[in-house]
Protein backbone atom coordinates (compact mmCIF):
# COMPACT_ATOMS: atom_id res chain seq x y z
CA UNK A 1 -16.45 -1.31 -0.33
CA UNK A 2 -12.85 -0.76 0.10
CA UNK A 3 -10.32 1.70 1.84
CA UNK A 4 -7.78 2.20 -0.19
CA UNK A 5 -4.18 3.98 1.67
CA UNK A 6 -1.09 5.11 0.36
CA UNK A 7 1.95 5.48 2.25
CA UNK A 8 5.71 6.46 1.90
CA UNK A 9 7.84 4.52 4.55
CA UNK A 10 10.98 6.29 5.98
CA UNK A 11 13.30 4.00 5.68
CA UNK A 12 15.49 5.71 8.59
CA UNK A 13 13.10 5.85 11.19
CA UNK A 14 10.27 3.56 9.57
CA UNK A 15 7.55 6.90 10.08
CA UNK A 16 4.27 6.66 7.52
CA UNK A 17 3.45 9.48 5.57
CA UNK A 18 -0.38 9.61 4.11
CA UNK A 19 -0.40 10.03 0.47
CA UNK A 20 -3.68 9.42 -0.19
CA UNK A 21 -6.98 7.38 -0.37
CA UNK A 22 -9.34 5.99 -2.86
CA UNK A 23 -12.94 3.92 -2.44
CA UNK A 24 -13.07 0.84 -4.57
CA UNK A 25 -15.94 -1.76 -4.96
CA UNK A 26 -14.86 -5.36 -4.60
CA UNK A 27 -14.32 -5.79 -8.40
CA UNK A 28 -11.98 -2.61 -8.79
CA UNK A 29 -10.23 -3.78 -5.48
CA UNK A 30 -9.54 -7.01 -7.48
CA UNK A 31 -7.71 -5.55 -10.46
CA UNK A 32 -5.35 -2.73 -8.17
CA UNK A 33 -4.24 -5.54 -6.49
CA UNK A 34 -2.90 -7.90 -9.39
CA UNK A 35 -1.69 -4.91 -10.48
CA UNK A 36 0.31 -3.36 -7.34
CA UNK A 37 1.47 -6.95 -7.44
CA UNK A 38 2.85 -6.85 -10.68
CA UNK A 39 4.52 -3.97 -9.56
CA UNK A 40 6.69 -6.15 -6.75
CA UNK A 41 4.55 -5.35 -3.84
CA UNK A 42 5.07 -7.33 -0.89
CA UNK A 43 2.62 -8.58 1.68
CA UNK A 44 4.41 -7.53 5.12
CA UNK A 45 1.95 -9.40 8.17
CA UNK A 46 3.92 -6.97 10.68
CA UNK A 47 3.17 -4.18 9.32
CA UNK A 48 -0.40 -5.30 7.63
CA UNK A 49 0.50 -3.65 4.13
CA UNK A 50 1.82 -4.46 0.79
CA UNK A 51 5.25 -2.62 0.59
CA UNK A 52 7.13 -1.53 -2.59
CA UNK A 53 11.03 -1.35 -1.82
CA UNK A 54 12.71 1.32 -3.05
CA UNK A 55 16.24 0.62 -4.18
CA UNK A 56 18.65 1.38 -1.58
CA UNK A 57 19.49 5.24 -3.45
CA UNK A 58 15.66 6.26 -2.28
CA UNK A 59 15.34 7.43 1.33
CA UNK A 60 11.57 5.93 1.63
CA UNK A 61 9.36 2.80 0.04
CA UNK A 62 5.57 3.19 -1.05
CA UNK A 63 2.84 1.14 1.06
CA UNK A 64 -0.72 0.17 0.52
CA UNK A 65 -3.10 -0.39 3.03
CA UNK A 66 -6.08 -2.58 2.03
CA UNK A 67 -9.31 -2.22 4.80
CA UNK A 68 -12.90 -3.08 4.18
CA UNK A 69 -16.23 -1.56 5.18
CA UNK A 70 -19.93 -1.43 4.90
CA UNK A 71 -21.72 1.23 3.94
C-alpha cells in the first residue's frame, strides 16, 4: 500500500499546507504517477516530493508526497 499526500508550498516562506491523503495499491500508485507526471510534476530529492510550479502570478505550488507501508 501507498500514502498518498497533498501539499500547497508557500512560495514566500516555503511552509506545507496538508491538503489531503489517499491509500492506493501498487497498481493505482502506478497510474497517479504517469499521470501527476503528465501534469509537469517534478521530482525535488531535497524536499522528497514531486512539485507542480505554479506560474509566478500564484502565491503557492502543489506537492505530492509518495510513502509506502505494510499493512
Amino acid at each position: 500500500m501507498y500514502l498518498m499526500e497533498h501539499y500547497a508550498i508557500n512560495r514566500k516562506n516555503g511552509v506545507r499546507t496538508y491538503i489531503g491523503s489517499a491509500c492506493v495499491d501498487y497498481r493505482e500508485k502506478n497510474i497517479v504517477m504517469k499521470s501527476v507526471k503528465k501534469q509537469g510534476y517534478q521530482y525535488n530529492r531535497s524536499k522528497k516530493a514531486y512539485i507542480l510550479e505554479a506560474d509566478s502570478v500564484e502565491s503557492c505550488a502543489k506537492a505530492i508526497i509518495v510513502k509506502s507501508y505494510a499493512i
